[in-house]
N, C-alpha and C. Protein backbone atom coordinates (compact mmCIF):
# COMPACT_ATOMS: atom_id res chain seq x y z
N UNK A 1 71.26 -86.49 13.96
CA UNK A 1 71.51 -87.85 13.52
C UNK A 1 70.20 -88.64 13.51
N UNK A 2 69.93 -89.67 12.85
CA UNK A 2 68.98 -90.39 12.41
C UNK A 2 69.24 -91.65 13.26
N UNK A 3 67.66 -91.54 14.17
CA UNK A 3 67.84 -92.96 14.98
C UNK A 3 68.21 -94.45 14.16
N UNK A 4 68.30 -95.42 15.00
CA UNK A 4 68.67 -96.31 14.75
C UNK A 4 67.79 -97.33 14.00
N UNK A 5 67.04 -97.04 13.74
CA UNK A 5 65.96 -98.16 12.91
C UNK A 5 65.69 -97.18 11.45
N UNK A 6 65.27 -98.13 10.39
CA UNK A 6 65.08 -98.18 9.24
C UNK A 6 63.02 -97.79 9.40
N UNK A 7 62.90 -97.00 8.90
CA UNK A 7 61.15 -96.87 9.19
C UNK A 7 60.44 -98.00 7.98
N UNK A 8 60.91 -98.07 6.73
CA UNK A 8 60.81 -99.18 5.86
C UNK A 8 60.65 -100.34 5.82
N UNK A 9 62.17 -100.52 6.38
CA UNK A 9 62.39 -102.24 6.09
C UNK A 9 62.47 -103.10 8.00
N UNK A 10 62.73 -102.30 9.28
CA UNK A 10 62.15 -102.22 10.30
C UNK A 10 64.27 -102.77 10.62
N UNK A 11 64.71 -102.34 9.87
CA UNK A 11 66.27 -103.09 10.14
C UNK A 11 66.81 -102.19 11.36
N UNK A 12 67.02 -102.60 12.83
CA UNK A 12 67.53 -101.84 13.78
C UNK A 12 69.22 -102.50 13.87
N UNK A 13 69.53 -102.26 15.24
CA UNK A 13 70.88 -102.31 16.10
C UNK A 13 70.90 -103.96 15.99
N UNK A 14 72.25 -104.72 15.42
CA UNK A 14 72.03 -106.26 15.86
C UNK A 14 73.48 -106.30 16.73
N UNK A 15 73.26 -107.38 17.42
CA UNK A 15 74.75 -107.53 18.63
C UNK A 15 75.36 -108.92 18.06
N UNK A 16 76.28 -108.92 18.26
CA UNK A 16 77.04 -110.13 17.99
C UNK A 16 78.25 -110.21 19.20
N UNK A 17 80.00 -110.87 17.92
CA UNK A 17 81.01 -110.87 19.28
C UNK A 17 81.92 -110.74 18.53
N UNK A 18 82.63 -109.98 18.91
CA UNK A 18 84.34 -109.47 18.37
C UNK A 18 85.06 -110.68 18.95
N UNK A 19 85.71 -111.57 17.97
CA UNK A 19 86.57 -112.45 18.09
C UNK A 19 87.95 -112.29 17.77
N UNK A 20 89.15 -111.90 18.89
CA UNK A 20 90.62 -111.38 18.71
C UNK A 20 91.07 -112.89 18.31
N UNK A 21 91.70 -112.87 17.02
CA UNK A 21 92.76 -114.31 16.63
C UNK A 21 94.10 -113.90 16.95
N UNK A 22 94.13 -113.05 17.83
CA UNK A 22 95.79 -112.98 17.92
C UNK A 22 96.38 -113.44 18.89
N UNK A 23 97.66 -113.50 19.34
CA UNK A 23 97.91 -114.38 20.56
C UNK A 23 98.69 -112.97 21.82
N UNK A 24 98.28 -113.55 22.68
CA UNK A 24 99.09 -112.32 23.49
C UNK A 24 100.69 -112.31 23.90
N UNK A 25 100.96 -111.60 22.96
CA UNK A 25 102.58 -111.65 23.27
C UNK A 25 103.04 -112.86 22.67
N UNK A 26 103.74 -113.87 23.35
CA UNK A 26 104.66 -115.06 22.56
C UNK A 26 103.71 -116.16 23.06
N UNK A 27 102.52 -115.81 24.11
CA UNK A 27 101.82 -117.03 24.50
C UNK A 27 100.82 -117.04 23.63
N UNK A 28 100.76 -118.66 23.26
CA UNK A 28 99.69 -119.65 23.13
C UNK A 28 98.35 -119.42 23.79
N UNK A 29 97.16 -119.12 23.66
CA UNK A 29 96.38 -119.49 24.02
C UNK A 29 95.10 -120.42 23.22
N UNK A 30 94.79 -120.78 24.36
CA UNK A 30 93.85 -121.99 23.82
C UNK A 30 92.70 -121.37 23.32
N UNK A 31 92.11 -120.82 23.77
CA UNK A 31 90.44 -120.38 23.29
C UNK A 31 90.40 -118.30 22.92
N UNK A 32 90.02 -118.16 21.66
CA UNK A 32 90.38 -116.53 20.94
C UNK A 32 89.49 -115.75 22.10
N UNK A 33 89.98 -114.30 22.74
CA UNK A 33 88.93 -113.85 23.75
C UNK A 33 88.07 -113.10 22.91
N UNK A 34 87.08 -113.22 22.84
CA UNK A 34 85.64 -112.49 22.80
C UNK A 34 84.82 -111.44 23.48
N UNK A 35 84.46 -110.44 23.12
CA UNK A 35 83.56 -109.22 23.33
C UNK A 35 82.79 -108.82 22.70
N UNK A 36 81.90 -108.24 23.13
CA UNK A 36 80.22 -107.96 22.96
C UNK A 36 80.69 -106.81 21.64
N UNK A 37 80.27 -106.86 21.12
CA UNK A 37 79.88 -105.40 19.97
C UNK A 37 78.27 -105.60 18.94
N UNK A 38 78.26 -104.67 18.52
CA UNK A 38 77.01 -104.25 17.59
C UNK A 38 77.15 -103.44 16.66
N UNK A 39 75.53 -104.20 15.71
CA UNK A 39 76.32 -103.92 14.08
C UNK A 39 75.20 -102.81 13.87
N UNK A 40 75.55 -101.58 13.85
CA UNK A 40 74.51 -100.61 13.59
C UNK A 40 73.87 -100.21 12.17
N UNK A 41 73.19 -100.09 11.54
CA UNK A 41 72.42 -100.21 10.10
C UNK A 41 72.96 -98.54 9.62
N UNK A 42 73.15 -98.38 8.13
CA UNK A 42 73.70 -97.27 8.22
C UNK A 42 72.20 -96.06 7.70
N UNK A 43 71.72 -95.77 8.30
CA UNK A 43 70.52 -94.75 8.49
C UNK A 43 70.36 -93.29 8.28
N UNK A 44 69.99 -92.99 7.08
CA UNK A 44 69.78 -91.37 6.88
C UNK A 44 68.52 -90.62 7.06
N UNK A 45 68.56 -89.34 7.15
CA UNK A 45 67.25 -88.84 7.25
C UNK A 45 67.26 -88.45 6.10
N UNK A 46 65.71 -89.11 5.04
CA UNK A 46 65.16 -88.45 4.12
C UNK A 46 63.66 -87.76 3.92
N UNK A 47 63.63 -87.08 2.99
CA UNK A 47 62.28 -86.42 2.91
C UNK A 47 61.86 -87.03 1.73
N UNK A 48 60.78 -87.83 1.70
CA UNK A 48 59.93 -88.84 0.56
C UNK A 48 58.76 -88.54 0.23
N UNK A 49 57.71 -88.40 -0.95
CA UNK A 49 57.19 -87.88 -1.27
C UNK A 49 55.96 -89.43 -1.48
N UNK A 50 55.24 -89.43 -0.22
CA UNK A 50 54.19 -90.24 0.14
C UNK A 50 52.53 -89.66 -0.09
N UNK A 51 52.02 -90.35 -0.66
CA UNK A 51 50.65 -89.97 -0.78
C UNK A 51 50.27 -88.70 -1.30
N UNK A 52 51.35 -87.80 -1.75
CA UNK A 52 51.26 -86.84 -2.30
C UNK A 52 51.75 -85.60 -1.13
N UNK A 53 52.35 -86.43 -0.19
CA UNK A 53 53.17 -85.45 0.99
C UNK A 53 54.31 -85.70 1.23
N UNK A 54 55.40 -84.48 1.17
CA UNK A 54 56.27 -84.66 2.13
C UNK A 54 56.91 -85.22 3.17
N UNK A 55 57.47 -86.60 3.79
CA UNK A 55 57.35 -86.91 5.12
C UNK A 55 58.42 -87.02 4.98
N UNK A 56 59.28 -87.10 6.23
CA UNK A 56 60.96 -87.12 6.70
C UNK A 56 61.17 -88.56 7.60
N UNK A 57 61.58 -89.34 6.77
CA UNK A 57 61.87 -90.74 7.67
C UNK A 57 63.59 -91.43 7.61
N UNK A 58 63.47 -92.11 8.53
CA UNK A 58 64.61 -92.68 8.93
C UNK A 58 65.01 -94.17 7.68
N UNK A 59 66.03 -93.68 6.98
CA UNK A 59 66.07 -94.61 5.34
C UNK A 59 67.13 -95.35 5.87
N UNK A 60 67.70 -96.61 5.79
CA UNK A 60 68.48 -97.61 5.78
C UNK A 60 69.21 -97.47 4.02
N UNK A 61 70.28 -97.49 3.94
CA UNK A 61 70.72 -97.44 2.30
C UNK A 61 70.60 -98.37 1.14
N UNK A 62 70.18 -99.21 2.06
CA UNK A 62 69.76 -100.55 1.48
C UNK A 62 68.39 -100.21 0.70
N UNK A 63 67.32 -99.31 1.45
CA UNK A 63 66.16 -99.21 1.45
C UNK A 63 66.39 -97.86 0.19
N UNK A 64 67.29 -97.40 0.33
CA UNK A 64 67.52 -96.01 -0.70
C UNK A 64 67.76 -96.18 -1.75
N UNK A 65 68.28 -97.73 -2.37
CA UNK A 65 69.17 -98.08 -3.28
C UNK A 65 67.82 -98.48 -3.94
N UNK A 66 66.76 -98.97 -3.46
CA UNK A 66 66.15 -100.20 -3.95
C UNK A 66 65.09 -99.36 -4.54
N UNK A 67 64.85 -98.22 -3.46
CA UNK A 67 63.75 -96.84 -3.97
C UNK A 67 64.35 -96.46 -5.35
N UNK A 68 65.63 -95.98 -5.34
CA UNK A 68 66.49 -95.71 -6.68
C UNK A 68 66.23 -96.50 -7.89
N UNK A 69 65.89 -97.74 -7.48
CA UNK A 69 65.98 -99.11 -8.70
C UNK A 69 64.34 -98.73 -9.57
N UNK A 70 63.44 -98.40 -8.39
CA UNK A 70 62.21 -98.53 -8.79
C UNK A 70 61.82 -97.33 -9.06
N UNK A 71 62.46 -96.24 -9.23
CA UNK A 71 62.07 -94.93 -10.07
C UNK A 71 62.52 -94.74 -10.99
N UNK A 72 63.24 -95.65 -11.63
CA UNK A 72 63.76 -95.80 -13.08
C UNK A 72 63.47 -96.37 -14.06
């Protein structure tokens, strides 16, 4: 698997908060409970053809799409 960072565009792991809108059971509550989660970048390993070499880096799809745009 392909670590967590983008070697490109430098896009890693971001954290935020899971916000439940539901109510528990038939009670009311006043304030939605909240928990920690994280938004992981979706990251492949590719082999790119740099400087006239081969190298194998960690691509974000974002970063794959945009490579795609500009070889056309």
């Amino acid at each position: 698997m392909a670590s967590g960072k983008c070697d490109i565009c430098g896009k890693r792991t971001r954290f935020g908060r899971n916000i439940r809108h539901s109510t528990r059971g038939s009670k009311w509550v006043r304030k939605a409970p909240r928990t920690s989660r994280f938004f992981k970048p979706n990251v492949h390993k590719k082999r790119m053809l740099i400087d006239g070499k081969w190298v194998r880096k960690n691509v974000c799809t974002r970063c794959l799409r945009t490579q795609m745009k500009l070889k056309v």
